[in-house]
Protein backbone atom coordinates (compact mmCIF):
# COMPACT_ATOMS: atom_id res chain seq x y z
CA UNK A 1 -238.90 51.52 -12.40
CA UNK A 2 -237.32 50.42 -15.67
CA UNK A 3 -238.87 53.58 -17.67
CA UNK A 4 -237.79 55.73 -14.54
CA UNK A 5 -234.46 54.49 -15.27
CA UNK A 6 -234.39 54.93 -18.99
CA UNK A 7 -235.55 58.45 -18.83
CA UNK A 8 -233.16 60.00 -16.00
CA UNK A 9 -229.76 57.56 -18.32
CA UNK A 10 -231.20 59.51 -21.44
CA UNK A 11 -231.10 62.98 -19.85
CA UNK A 12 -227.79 62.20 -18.12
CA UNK A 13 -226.57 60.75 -21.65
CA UNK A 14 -227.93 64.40 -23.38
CA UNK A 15 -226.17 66.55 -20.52
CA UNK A 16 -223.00 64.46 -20.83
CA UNK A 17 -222.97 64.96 -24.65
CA UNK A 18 -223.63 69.21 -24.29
CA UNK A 19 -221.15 69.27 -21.51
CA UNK A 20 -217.87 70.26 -23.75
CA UNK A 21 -220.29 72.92 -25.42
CA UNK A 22 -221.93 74.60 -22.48
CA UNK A 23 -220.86 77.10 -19.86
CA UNK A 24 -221.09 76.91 -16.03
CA UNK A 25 -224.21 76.94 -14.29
CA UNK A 26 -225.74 80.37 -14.03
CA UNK A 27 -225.14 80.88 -10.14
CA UNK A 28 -227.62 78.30 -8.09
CA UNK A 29 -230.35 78.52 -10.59
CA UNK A 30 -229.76 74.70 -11.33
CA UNK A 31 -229.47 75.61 -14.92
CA UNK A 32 -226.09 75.17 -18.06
CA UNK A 33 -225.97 77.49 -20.84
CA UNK A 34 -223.66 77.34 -24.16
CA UNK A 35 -221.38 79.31 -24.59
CA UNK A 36 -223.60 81.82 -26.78
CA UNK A 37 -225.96 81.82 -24.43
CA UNK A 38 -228.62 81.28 -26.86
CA UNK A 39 -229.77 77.88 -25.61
CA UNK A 40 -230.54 76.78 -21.42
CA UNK A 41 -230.11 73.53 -20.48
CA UNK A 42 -232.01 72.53 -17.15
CA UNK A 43 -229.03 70.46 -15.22
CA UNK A 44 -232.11 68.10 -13.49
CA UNK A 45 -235.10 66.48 -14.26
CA UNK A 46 -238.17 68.31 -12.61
CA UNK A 47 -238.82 66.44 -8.92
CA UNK A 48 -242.95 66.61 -9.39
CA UNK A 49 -244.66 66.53 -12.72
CA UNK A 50 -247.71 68.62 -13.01
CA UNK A 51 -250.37 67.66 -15.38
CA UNK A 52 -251.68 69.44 -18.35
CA UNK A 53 -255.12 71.50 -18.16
CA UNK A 54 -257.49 70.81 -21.09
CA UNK A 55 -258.50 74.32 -22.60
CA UNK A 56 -261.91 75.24 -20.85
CA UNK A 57 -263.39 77.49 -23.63
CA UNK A 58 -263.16 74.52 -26.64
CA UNK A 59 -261.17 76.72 -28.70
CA UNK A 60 -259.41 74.48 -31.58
CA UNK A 61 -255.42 74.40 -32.54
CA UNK A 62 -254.75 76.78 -34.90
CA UNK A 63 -250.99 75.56 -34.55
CA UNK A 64 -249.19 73.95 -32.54
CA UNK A 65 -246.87 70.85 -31.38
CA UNK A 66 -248.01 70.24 -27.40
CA UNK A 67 -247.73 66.44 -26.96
CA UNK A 68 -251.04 64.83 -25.83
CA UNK A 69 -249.28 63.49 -22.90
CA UNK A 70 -250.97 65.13 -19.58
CA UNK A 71 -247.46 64.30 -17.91
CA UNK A 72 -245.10 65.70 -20.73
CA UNK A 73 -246.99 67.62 -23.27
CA UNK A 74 -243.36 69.30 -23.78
CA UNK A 75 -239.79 68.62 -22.95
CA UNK A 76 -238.94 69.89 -19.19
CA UNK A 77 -234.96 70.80 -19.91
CA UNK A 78 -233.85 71.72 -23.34
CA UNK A 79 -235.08 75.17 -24.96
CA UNK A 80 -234.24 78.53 -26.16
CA UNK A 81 -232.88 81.63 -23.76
CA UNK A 82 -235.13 84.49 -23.75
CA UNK A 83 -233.69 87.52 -22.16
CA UNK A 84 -233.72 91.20 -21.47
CA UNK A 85 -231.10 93.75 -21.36
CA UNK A 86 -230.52 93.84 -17.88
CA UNK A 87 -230.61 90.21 -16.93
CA UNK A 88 -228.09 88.31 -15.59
CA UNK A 89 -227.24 87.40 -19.63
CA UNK A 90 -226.48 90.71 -20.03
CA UNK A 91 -228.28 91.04 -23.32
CA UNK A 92 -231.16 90.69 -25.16
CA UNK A 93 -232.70 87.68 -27.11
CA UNK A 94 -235.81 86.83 -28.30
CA UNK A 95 -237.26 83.61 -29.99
CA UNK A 96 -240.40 83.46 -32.67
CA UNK A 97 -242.16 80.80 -34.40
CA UNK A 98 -243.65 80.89 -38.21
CA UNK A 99 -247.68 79.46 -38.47
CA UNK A 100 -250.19 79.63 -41.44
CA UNK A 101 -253.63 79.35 -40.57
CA UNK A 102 -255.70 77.27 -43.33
CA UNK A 103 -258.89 78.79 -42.69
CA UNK A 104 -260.03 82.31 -41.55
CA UNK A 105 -260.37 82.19 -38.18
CA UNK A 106 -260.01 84.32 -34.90
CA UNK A 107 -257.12 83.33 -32.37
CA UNK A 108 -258.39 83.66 -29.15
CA UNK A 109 -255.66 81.56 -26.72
CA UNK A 110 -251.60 81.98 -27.04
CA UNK A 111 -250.19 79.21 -24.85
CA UNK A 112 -245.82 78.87 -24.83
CA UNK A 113 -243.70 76.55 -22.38
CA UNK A 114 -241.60 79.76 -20.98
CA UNK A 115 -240.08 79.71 -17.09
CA UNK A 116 -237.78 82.21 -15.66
CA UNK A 117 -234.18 81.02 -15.08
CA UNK A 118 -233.79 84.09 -12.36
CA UNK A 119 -236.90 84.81 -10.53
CA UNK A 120 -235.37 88.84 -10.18
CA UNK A 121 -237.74 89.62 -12.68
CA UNK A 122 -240.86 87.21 -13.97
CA UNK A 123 -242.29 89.49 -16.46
CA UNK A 124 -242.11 88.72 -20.20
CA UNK A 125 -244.26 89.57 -23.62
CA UNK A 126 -246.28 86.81 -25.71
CA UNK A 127 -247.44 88.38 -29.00
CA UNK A 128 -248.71 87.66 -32.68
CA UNK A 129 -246.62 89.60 -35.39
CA UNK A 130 -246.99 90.12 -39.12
CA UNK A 131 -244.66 88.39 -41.02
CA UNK A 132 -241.82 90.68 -42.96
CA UNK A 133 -240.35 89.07 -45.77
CA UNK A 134 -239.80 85.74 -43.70
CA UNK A 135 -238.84 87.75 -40.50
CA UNK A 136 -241.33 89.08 -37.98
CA UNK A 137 -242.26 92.48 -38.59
CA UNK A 138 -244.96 94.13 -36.81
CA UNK A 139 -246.99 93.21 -33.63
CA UNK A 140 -250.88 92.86 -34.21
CA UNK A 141 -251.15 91.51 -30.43
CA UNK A 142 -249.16 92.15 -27.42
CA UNK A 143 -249.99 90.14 -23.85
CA UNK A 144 -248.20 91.53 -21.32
CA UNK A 145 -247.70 87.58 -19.39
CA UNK A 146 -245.88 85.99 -15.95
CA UNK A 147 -243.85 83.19 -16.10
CA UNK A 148 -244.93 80.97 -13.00
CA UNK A 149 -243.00 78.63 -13.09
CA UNK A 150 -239.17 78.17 -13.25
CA UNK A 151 -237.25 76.45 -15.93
CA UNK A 152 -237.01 72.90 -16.07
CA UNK A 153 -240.46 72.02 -14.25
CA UNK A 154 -242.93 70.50 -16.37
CA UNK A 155 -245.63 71.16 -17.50
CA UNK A 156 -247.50 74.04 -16.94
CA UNK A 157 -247.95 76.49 -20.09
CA UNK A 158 -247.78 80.32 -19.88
CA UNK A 159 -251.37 81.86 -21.38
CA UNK A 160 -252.65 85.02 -22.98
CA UNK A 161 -256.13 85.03 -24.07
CA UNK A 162 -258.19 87.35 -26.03
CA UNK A 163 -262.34 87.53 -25.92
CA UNK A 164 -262.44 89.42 -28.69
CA UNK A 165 -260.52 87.61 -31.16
CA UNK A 166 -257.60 88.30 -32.94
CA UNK A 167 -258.54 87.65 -36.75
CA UNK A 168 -255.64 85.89 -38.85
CA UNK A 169 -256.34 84.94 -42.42
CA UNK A 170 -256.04 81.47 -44.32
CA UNK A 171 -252.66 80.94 -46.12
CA UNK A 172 -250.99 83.91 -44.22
CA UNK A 173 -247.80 83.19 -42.67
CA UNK A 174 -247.61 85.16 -38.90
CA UNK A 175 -245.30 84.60 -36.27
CA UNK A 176 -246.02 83.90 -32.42
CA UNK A 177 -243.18 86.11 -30.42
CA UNK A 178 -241.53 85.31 -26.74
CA UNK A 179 -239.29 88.87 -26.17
CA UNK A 180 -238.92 91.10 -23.43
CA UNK A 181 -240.17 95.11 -22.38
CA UNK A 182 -237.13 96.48 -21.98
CA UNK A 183 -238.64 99.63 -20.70
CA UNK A 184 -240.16 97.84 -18.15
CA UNK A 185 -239.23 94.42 -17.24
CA UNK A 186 -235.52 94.30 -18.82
CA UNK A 187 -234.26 91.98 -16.13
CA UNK A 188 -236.17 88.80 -17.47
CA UNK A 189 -234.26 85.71 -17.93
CA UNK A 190 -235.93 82.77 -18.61
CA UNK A 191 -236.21 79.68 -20.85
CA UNK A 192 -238.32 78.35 -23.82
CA UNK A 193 -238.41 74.68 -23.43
CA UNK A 194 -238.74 72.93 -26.88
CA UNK A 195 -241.40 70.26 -27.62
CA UNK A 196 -241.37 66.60 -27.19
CA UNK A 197 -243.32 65.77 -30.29
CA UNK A 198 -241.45 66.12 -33.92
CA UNK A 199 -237.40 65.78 -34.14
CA UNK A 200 -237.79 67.74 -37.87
CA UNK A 201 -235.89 71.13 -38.72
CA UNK A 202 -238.47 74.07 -39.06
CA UNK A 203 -238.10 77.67 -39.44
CA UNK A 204 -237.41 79.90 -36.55
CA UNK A 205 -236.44 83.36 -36.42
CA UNK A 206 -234.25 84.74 -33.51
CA UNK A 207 -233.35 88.73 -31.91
CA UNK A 208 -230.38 89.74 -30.42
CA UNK A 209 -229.23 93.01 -29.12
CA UNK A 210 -226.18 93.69 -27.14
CA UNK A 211 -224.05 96.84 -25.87
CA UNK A 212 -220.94 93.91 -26.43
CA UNK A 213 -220.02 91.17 -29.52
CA UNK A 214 -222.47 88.79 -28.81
CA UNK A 215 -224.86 89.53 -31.61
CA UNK A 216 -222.50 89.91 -34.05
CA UNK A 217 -223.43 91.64 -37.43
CA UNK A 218 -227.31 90.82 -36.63
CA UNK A 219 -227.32 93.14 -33.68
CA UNK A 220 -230.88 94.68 -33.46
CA UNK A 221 -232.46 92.52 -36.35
CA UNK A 222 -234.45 89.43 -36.40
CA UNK A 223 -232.67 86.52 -38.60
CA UNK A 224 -234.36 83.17 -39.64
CA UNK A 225 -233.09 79.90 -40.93
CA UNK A 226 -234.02 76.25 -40.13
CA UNK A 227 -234.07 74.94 -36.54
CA UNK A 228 -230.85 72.80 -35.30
CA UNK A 229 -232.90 71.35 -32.58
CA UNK A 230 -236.58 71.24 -31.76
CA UNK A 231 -239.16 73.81 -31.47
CA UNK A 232 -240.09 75.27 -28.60
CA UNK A 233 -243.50 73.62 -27.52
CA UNK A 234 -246.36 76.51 -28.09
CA UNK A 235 -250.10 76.45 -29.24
CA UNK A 236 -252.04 78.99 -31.32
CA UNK A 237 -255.93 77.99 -30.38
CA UNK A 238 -259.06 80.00 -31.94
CA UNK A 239 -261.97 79.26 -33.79
């Protein structure tokens, strides 16, 4: 009861603290954004937890920062907006995460903490890039995925596998991509929850596209720096 307690004061104490920086709720979707509308904030704690499921095939992490906790391998409400053109955001962003494999070695599993905010549209795209001068650049991989599960629940993982492989060299830097078809499934808006396991700044690259001001002078380009808050939680698994 005690660590019941301590865990529903700490999210209250995080919401309270992000309340003079966020927006309203997004309709009845249960969810706060800020005011960019580049982060989602789940306004409660999910009301059944469902356990993690140990990969099947024995494939290895490449890279990754899933929690070994079946009941929390990542962090249910606090994560990154990923969004198509037509959602209810009303623009476009997508989220992407550096790795650098230290062997040779074939990537066979993508797994990324993603649930739709709006179930209008549950469709999203979970690809491997090149990296670009410390930007992604192009896609090697593309998984056309379905986010299951909505925001804020915990902790089922969105999957893309390969049988074949998807070959990645040692000391290469790549980038694992959340974005959107806009040809085809604009209307996603969803969430990528960030990790429970390491509080340290990383590099993260973000796109943003809008008809309006919201992107600013990066409109249309990817732009990296160092992460303000966690990662999202994601695994890169091969052998």
């Amino acid at each position: 009861m005690t660590h019941k307690k301590l865990v529903c004061s700490l999210l209250c104490l995080a919401l309270a603290m992000l309340a003079s920086i966020t927006a309203a709720a997004a309709d009845d979707t249960g969810v706060s954004l800020t005011r960019d509308g580049r982060m989602a904030i789940a306004t409660k704690a999910p009301s059944t937890v469902t356990p993690a499921q140990l990969d099947p095939a024995g494939n290895k992490v490449i890279s990754g920062n899933l929690s070994d906790f079946p009941f929390g391998i990542f962090f249910c409400c606090f994560g990154n907006t990923i969004s198509g053109s037509s959602s209810a955001l009303g623009f476009e962003v997508w989220v992407a995460i550096p790795f650098t494999p230290a062997t040779n070695v074939s990537i066979h599993k993508l797994e990324a903490s993603v649930g739709w905010i709006e179930n209008t549209d549950t469709n999203f795209l979970l690809s491997v890039y090149h990296d670009d001068n410390g930007v992604p650049g192009k896609a090697i991989k593309t998984f056309a995925v379905v986010a299951a599960n909505q925001y804020g629940a915990c902790c089922t993982l969105v999957t893309a596998s390969s049988s074949a492989g998807i070959p990645v060299a040692a000391g290469t830097q790549y980038w694992l991509v959340v974005s959107t078809n806009d040809k085809k499934h604009g209307a996603f808006f969803g969430g990528w929850a960030f990790n429970s396991t390491d509080m340290r700044a990383h590099l993260i690259a973000s796109w943003c596209k809008s008809t309006g001001t919201q992107c600013g002078s990066n409109n249309g380009k990817w732009v990296a720096g160092q992460s303000g808050d966690p990662l999202p939680a994601y695994a890169v698994l091969g052998h």
